[in-house]
PDB file of N, CA and C in Angstrom:
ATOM      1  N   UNK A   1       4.473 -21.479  32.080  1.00  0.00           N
ATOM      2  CA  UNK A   1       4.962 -21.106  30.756  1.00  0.00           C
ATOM      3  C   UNK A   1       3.822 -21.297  29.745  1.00  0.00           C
ATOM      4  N   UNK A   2       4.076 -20.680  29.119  1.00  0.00           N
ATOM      5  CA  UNK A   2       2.649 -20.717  28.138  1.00  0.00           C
ATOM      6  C   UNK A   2       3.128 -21.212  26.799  1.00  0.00           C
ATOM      7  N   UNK A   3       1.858 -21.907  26.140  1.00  0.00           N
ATOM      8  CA  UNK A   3       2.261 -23.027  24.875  1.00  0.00           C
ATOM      9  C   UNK A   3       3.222 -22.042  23.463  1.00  0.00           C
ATOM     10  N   UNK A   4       3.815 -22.518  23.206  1.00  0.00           N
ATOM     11  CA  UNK A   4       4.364 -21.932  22.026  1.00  0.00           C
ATOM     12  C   UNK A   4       3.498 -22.167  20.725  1.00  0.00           C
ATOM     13  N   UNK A   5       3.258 -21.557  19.881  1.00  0.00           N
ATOM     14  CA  UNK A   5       2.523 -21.447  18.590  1.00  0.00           C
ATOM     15  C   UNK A   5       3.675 -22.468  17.513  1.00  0.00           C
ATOM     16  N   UNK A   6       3.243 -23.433  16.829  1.00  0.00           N
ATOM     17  CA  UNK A   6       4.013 -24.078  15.533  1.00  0.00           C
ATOM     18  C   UNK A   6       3.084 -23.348  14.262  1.00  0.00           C
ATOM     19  N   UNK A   7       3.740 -22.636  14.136  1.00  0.00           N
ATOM     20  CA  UNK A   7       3.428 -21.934  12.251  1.00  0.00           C
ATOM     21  C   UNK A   7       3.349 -22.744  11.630  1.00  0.00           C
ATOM     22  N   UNK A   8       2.775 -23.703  10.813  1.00  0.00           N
ATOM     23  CA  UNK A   8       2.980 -24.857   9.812  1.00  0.00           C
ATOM     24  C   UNK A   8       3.806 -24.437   8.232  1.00  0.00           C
ATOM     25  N   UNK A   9       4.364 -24.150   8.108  1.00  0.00           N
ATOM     26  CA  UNK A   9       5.298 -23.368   7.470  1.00  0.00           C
ATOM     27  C   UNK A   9       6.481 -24.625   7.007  1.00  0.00           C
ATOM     28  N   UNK A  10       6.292 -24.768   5.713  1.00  0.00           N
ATOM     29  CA  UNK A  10       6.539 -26.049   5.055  1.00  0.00           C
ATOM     30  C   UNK A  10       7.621 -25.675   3.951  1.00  0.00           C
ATOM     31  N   UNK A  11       8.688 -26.541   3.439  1.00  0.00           N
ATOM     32  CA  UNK A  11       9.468 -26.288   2.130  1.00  0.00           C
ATOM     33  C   UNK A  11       8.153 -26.985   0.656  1.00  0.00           C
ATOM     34  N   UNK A  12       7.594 -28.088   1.521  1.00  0.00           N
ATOM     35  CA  UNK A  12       6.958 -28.425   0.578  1.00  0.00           C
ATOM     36  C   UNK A  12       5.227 -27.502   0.359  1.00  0.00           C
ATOM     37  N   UNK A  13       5.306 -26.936   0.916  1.00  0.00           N
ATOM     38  CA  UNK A  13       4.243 -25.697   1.058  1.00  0.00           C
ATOM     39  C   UNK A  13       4.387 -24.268   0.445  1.00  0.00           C
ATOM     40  N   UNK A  14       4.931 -23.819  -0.279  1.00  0.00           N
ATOM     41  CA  UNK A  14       5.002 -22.271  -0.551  1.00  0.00           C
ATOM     42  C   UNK A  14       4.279 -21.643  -0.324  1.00  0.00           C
ATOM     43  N   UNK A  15       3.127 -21.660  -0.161  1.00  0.00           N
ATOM     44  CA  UNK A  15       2.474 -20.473   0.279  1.00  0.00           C
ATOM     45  C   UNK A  15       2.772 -20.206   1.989  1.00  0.00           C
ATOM     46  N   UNK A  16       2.832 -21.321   2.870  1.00  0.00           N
ATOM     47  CA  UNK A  16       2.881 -21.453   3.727  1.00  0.00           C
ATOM     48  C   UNK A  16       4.700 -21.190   4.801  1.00  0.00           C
ATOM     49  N   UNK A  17       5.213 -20.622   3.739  1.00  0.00           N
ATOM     50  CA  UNK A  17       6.482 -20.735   3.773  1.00  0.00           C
ATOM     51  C   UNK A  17       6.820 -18.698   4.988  1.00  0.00           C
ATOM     52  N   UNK A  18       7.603 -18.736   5.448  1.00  0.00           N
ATOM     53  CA  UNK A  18       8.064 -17.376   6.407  1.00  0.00           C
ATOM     54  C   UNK A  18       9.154 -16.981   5.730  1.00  0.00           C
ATOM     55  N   UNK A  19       8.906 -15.959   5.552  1.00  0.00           N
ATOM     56  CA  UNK A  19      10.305 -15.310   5.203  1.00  0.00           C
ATOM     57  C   UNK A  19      11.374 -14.291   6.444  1.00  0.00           C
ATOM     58  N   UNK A  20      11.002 -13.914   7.655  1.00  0.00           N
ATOM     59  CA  UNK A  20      11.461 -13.591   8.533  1.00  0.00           C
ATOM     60  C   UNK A  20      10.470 -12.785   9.498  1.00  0.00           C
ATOM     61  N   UNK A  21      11.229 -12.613  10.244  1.00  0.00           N
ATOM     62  CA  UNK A  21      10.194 -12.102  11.426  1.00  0.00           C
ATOM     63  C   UNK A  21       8.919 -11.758  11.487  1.00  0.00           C
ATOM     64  N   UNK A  22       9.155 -10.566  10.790  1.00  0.00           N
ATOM     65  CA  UNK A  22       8.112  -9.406  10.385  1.00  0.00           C
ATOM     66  C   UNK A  22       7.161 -10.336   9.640  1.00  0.00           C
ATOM     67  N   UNK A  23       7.291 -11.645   9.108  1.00  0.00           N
ATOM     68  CA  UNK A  23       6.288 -11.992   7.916  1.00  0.00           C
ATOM     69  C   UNK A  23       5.330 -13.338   8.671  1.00  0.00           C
ATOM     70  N   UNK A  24       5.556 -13.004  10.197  1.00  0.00           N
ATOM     71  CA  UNK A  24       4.785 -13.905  11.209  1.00  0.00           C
ATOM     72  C   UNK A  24       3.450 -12.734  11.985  1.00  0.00           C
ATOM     73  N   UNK A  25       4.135 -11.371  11.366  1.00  0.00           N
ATOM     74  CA  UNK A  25       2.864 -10.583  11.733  1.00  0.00           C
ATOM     75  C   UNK A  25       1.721 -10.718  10.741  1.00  0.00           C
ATOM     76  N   UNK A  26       1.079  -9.637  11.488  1.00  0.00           N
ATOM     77  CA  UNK A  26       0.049  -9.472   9.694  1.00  0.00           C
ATOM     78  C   UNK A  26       1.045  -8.339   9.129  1.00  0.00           C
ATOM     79  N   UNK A  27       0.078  -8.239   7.650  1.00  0.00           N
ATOM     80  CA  UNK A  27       0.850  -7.343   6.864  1.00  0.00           C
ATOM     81  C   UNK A  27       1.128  -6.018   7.180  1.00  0.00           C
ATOM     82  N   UNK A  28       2.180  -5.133   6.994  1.00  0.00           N
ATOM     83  CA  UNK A  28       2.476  -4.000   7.186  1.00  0.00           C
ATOM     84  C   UNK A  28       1.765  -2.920   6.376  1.00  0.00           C
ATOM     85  N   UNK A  29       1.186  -2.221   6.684  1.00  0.00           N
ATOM     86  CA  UNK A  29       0.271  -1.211   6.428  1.00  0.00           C
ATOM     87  C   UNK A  29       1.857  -0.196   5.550  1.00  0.00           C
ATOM     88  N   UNK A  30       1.041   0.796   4.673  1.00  0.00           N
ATOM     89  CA  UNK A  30       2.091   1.389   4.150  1.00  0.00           C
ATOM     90  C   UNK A  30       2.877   2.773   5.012  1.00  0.00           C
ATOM     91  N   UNK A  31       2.031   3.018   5.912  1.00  0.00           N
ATOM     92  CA  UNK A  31       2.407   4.146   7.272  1.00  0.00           C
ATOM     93  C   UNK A  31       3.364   2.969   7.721  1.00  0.00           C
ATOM     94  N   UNK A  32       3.198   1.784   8.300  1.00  0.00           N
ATOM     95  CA  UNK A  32       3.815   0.951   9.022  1.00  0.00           C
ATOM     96  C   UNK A  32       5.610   0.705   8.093  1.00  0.00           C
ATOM     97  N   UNK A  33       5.574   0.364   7.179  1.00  0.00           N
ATOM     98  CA  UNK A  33       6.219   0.192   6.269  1.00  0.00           C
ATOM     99  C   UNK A  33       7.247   1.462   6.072  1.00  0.00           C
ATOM    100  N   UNK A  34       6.636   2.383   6.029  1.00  0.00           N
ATOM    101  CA  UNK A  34       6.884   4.166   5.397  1.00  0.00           C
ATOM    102  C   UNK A  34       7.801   4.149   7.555  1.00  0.00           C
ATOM    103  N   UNK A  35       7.503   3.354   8.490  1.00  0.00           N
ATOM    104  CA  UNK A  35       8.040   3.757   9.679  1.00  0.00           C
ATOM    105  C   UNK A  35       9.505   2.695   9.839  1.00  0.00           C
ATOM    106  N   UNK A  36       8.809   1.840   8.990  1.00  0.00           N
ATOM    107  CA  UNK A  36      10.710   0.982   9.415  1.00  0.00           C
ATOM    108  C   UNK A  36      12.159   1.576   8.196  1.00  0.00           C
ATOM    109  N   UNK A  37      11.191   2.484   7.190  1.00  0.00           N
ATOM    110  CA  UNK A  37      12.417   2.782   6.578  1.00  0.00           C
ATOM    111  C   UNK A  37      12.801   4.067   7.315  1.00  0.00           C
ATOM    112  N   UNK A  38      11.918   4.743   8.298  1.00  0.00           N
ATOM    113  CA  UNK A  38      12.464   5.753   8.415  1.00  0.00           C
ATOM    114  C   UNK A  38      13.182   5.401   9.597  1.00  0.00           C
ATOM    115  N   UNK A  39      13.257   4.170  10.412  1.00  0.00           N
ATOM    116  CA  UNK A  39      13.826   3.496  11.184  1.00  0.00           C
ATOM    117  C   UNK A  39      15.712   3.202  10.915  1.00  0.00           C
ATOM    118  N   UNK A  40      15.436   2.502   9.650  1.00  0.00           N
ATOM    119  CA  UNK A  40      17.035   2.115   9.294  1.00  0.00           C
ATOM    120  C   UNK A  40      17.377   3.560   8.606  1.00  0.00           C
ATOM    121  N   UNK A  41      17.177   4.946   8.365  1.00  0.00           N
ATOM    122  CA  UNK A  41      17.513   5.575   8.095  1.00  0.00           C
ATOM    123  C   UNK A  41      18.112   6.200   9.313  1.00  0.00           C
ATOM    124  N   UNK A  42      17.528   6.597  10.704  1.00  0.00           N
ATOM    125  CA  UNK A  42      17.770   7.051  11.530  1.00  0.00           C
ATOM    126  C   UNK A  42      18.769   6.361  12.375  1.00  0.00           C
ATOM    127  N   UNK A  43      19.053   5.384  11.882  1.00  0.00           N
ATOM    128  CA  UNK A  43      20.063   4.241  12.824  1.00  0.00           C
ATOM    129  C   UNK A  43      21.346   4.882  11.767  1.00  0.00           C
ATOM    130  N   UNK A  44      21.296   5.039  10.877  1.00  0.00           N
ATOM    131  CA  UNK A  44      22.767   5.250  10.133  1.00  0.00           C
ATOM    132  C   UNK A  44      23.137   3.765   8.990  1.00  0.00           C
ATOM    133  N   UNK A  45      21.985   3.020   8.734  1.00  0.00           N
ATOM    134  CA  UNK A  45      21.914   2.422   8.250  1.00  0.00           C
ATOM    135  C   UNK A  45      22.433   2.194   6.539  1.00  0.00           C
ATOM    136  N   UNK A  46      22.404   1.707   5.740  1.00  0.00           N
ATOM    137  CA  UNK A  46      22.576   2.108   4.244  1.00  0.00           C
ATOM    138  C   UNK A  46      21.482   1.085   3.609  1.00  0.00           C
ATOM    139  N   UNK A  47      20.188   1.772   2.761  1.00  0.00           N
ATOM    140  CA  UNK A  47      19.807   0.866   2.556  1.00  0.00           C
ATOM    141  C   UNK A  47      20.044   0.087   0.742  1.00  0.00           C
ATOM    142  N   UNK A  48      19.260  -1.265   0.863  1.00  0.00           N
ATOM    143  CA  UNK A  48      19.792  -1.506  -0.314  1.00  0.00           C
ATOM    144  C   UNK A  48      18.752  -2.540  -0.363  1.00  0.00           C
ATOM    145  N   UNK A  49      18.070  -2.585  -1.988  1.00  0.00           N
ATOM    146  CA  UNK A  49      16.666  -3.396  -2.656  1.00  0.00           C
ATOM    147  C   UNK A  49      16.836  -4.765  -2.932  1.00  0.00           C
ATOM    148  N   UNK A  50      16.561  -6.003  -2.429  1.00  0.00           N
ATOM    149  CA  UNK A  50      17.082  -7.093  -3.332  1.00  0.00           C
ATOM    150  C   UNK A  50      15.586  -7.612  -3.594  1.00  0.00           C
ATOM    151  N   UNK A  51      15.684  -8.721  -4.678  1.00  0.00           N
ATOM    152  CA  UNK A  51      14.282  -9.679  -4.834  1.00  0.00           C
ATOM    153  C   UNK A  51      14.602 -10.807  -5.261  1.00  0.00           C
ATOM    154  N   UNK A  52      14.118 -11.858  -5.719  1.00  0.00           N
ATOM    155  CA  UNK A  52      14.086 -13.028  -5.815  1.00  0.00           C
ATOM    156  C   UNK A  52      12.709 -13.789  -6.262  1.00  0.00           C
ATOM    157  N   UNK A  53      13.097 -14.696  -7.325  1.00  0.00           N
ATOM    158  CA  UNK A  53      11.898 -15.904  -7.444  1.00  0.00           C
ATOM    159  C   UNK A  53      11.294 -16.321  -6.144  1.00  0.00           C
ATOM    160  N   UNK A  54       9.962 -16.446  -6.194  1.00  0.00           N
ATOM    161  CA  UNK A  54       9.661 -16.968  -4.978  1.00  0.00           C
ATOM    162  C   UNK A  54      10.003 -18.812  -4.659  1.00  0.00           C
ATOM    163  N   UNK A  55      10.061 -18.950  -5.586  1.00  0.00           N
ATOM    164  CA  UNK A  55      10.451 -20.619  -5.549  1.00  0.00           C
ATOM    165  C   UNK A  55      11.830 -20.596  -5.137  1.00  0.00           C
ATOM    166  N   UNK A  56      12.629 -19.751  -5.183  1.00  0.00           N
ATOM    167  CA  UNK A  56      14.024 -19.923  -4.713  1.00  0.00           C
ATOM    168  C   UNK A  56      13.992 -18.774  -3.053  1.00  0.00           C
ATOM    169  N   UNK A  57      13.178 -18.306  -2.652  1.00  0.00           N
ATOM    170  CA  UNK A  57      12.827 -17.711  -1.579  1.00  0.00           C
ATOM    171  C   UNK A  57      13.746 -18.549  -0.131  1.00  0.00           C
ATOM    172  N   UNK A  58      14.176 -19.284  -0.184  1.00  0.00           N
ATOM    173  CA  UNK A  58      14.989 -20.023   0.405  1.00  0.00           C
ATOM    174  C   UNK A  58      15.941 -20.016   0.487  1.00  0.00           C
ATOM    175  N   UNK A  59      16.327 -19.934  -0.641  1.00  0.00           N
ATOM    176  CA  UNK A  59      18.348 -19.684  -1.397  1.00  0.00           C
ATOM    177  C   UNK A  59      18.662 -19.015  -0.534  1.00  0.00           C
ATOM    178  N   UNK A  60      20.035 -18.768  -0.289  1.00  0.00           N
ATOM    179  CA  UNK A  60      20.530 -17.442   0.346  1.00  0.00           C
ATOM    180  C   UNK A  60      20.905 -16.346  -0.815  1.00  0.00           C
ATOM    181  N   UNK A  61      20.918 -16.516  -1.736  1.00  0.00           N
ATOM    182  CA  UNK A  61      21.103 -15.612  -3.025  1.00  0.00           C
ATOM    183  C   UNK A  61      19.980 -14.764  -3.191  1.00  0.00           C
ATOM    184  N   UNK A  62      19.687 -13.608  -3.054  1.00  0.00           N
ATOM    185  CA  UNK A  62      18.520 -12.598  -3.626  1.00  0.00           C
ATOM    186  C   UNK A  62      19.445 -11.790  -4.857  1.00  0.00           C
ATOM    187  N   UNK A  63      19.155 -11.299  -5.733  1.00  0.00           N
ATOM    188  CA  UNK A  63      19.261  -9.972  -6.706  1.00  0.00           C
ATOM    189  C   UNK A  63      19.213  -9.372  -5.969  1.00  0.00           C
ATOM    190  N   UNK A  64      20.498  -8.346  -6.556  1.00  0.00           N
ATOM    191  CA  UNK A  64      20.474  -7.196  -5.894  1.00  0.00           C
ATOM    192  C   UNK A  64      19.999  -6.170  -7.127  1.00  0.00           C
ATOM    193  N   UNK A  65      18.860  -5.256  -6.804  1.00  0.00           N
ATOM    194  CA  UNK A  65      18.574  -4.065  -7.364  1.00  0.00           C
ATOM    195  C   UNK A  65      19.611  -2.621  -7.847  1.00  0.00           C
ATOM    196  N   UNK A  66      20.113  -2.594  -8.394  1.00  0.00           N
ATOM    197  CA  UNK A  66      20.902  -1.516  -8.144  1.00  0.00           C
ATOM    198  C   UNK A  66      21.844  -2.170  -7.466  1.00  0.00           C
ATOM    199  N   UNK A  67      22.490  -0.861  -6.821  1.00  0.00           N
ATOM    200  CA  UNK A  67      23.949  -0.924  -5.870  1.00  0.00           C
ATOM    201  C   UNK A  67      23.352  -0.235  -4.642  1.00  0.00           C
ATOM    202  N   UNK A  68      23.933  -0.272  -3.448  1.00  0.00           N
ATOM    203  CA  UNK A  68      23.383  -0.030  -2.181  1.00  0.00           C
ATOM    204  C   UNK A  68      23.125   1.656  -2.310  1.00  0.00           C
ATOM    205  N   UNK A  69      22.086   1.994  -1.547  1.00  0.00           N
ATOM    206  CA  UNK A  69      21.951   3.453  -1.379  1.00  0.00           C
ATOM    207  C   UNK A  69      22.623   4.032  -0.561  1.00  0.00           C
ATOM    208  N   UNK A  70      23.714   4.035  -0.297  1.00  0.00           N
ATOM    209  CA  UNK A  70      24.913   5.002   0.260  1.00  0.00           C
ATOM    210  C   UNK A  70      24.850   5.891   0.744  1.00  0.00           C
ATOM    211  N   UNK A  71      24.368   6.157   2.208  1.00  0.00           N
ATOM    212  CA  UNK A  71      24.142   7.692   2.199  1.00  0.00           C
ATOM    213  C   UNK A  71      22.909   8.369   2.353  1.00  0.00           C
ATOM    214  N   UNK A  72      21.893   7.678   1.691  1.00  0.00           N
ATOM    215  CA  UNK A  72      20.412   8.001   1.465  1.00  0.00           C
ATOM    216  C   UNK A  72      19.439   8.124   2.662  1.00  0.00           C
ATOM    217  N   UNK A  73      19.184   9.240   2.692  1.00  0.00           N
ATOM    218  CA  UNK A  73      18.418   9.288   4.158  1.00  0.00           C
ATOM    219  C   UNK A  73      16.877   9.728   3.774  1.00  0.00           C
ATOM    220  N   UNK A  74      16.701   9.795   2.578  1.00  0.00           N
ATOM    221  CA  UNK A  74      15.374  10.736   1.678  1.00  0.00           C
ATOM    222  C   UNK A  74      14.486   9.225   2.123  1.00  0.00           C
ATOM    223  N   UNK A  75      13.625   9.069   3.226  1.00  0.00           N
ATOM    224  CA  UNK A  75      12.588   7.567   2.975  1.00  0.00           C
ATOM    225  C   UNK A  75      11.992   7.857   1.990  1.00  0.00           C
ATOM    226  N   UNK A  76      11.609   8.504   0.949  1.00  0.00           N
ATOM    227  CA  UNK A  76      10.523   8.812  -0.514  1.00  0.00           C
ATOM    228  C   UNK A  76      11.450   7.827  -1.196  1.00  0.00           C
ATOM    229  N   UNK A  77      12.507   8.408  -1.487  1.00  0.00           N
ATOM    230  CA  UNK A  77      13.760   7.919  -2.349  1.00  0.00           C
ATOM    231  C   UNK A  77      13.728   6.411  -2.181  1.00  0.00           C
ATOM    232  N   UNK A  78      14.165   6.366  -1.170  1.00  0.00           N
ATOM    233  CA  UNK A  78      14.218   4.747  -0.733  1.00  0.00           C
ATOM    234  C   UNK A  78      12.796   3.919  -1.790  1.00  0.00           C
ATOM    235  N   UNK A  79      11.878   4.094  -0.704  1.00  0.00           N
ATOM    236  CA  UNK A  79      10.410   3.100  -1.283  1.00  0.00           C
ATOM    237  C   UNK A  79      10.044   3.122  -2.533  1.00  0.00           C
ATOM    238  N   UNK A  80      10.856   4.371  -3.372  1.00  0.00           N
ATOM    239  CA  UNK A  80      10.359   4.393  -5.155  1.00  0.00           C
ATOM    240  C   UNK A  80      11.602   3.614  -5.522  1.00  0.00           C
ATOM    241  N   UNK A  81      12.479   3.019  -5.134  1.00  0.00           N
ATOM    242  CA  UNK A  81      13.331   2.484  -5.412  1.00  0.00           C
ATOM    243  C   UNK A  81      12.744   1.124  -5.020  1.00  0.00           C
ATOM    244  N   UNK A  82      12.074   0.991  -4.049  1.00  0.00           N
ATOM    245  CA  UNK A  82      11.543  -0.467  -3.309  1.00  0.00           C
ATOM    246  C   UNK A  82      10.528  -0.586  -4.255  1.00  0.00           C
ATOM    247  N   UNK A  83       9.546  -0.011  -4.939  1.00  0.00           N
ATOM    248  CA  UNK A  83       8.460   0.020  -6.016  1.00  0.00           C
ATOM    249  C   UNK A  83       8.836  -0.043  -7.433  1.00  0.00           C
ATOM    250  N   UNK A  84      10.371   0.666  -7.723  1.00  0.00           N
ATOM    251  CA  UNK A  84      10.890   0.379  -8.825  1.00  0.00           C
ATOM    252  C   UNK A  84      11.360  -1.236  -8.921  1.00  0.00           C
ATOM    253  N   UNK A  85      11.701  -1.862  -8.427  1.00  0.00           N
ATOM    254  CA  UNK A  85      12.403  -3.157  -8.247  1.00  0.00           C
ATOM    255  C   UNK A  85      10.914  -3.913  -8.381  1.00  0.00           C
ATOM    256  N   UNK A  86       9.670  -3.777  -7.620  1.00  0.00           N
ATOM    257  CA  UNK A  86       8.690  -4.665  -7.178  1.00  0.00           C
ATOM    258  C   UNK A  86       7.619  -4.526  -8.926  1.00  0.00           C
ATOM    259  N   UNK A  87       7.927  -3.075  -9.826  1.00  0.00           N
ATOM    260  CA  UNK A  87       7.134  -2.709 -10.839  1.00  0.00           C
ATOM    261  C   UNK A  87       8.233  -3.330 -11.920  1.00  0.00           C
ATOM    262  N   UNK A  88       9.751  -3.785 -12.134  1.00  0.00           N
ATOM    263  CA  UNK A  88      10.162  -4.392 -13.070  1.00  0.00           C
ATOM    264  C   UNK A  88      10.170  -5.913 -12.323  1.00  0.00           C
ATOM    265  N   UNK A  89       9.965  -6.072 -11.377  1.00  0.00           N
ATOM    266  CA  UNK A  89      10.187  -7.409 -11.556  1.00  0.00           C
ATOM    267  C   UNK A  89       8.780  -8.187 -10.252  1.00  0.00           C
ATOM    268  N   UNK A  90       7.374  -7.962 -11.016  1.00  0.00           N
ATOM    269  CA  UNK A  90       6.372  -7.719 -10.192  1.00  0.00           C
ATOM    270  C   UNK A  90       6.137  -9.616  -9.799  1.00  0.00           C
ATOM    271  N   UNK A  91       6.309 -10.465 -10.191  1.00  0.00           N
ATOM    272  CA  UNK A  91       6.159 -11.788  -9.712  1.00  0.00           C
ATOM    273  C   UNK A  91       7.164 -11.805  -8.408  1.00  0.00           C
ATOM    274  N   UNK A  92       8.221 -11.370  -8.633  1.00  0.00           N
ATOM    275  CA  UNK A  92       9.334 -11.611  -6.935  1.00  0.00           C
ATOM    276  C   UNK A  92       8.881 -10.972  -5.838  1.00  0.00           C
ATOM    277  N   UNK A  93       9.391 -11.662  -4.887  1.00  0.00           N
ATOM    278  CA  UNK A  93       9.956 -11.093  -3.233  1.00  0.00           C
ATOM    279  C   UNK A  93      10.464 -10.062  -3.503  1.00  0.00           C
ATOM    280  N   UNK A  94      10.294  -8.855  -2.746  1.00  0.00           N
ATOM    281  CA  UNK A  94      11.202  -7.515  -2.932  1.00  0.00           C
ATOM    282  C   UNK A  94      11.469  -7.359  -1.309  1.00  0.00           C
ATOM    283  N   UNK A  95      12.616  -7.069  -0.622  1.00  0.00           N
ATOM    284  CA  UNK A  95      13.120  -6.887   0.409  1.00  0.00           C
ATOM    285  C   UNK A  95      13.563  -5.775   0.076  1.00  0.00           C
ATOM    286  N   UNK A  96      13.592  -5.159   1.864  1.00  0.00           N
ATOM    287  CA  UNK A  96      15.167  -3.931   1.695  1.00  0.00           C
ATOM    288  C   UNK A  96      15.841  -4.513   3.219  1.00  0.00           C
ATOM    289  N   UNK A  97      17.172  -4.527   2.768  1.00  0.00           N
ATOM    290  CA  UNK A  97      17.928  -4.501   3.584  1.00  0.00           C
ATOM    291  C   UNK A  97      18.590  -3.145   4.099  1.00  0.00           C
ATOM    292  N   UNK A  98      18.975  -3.091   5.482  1.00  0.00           N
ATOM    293  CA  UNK A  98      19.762  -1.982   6.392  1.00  0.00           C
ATOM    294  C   UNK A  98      21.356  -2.258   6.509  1.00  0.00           C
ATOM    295  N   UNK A  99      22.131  -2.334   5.605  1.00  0.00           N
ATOM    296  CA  UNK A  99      23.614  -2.416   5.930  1.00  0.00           C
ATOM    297  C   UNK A  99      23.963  -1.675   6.944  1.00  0.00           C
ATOM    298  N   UNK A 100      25.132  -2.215   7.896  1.00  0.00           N
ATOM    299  CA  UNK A 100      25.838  -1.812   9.171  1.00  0.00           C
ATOM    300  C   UNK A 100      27.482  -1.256   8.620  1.00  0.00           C
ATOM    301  N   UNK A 101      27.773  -0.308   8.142  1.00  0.00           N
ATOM    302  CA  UNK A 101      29.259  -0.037   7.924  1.00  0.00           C
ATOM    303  C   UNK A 101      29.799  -0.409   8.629  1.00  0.00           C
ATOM    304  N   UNK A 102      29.828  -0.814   9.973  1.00  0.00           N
ATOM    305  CA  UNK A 102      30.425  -0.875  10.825  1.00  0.00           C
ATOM    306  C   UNK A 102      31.158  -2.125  11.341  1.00  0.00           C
ATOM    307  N   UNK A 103      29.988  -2.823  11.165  1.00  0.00           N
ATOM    308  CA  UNK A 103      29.915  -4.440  11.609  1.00  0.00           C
ATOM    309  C   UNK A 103      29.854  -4.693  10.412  1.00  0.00           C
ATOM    310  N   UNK A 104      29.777  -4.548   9.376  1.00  0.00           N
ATOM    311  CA  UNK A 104      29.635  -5.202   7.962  1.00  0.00           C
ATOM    312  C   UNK A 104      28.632  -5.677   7.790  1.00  0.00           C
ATOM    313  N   UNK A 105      27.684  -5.773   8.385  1.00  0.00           N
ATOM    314  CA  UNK A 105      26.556  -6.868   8.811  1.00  0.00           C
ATOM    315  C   UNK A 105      25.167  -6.246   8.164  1.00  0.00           C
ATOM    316  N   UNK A 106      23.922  -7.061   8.142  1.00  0.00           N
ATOM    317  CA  UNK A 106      22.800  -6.846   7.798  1.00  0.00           C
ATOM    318  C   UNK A 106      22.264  -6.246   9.316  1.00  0.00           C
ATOM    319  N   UNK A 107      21.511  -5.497   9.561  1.00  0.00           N
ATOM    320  CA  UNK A 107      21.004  -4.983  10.778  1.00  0.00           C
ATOM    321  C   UNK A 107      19.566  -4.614  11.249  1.00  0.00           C
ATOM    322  N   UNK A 108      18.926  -4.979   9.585  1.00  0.00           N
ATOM    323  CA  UNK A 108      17.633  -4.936   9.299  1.00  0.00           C
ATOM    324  C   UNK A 108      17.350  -5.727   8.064  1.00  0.00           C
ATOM    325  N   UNK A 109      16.300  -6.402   7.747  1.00  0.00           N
ATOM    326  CA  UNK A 109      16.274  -6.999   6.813  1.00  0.00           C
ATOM    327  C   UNK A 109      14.366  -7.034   6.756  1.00  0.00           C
ATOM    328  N   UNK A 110      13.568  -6.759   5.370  1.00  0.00           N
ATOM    329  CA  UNK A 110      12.084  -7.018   5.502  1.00  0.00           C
ATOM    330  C   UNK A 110      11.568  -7.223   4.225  1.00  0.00           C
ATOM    331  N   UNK A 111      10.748  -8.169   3.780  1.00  0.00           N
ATOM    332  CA  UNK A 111      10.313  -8.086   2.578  1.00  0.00           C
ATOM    333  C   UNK A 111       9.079  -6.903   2.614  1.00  0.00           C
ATOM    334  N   UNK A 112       9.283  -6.555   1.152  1.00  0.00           N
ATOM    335  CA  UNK A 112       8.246  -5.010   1.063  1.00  0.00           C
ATOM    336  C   UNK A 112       7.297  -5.680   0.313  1.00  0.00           C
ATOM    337  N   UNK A 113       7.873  -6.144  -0.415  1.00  0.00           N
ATOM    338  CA  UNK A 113       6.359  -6.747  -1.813  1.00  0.00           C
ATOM    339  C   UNK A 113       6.524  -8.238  -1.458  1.00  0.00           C
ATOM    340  N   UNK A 114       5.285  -9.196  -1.796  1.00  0.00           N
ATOM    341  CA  UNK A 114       5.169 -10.835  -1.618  1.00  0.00           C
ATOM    342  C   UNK A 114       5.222 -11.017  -3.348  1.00  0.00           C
ATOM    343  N   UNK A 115       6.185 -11.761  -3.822  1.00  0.00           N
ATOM    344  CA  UNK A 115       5.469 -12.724  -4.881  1.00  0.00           C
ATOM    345  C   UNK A 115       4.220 -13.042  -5.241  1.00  0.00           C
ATOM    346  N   UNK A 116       3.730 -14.281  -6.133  1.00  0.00           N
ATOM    347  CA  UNK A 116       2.542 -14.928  -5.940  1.00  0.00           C
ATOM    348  C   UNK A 116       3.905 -15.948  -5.480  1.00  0.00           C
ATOM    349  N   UNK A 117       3.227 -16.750  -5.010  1.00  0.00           N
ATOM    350  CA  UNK A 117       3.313 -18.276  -4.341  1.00  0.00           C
ATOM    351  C   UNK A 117       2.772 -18.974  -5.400  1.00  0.00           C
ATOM    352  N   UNK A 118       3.610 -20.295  -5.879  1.00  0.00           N
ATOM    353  CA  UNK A 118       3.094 -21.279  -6.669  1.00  0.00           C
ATOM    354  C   UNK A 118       2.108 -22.002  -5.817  1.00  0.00           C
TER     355      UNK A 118
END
């Protein structure tokens, strides 16, 4: 079995802090980025913008941007909506989430923009 990696990834660390999966890679290139929305679009997904202080990056509470995109299958649409949220509120976390009608559930979840980190 081979050694597992410890991320040092601290509450008392913010910079050092993960926000989910994707944020243990390196950064997502904007082709890369421009491929997971066209991802939760093709799943039947609904997407929807949230952000947050980065000091509260922890909370389970994010802002929600708007109201969910319902329907929206345009990926342009989507990411100027992910850039609108990240250009009024340019210090936060900007995520998009993939709602599941189905399951009710989150089914994708990624931050698009980083904060600064205190």
């Amino acid at each position: 079995m081979s050694e597992v990696m410890d991320y040092k990834s601290r509450v008392s660390d913010p910079a050092s802090r993960k926000f989910e999966t994707f944020s243990y890679l390196p950064a997502m290139t904007t082709d890369e980025i421009r491929k997971q929305v066209a991802y939760i679009v093709r799943k039947g997904l609904n997407p929807a913008v949230e952000h947050t202080e980065p000091q509260y990056l922890m909370d389970s509470y994010w802002y929600m941007w708007k109201l969910p995109m319902f329907g929206e299958t345009d990926v342009d649409k989507i990411l100027a909506e992910c850039e609108a949220c990240h250009k009024s509120n340019p210090g936060n976390h900007v995520r998009l989430i993939g709602y599941n009608n189905f399951t009710q559930s989150q089914d994708a979840s990624m931050v698009i923009y980083r904060g600064k980190t205190v």
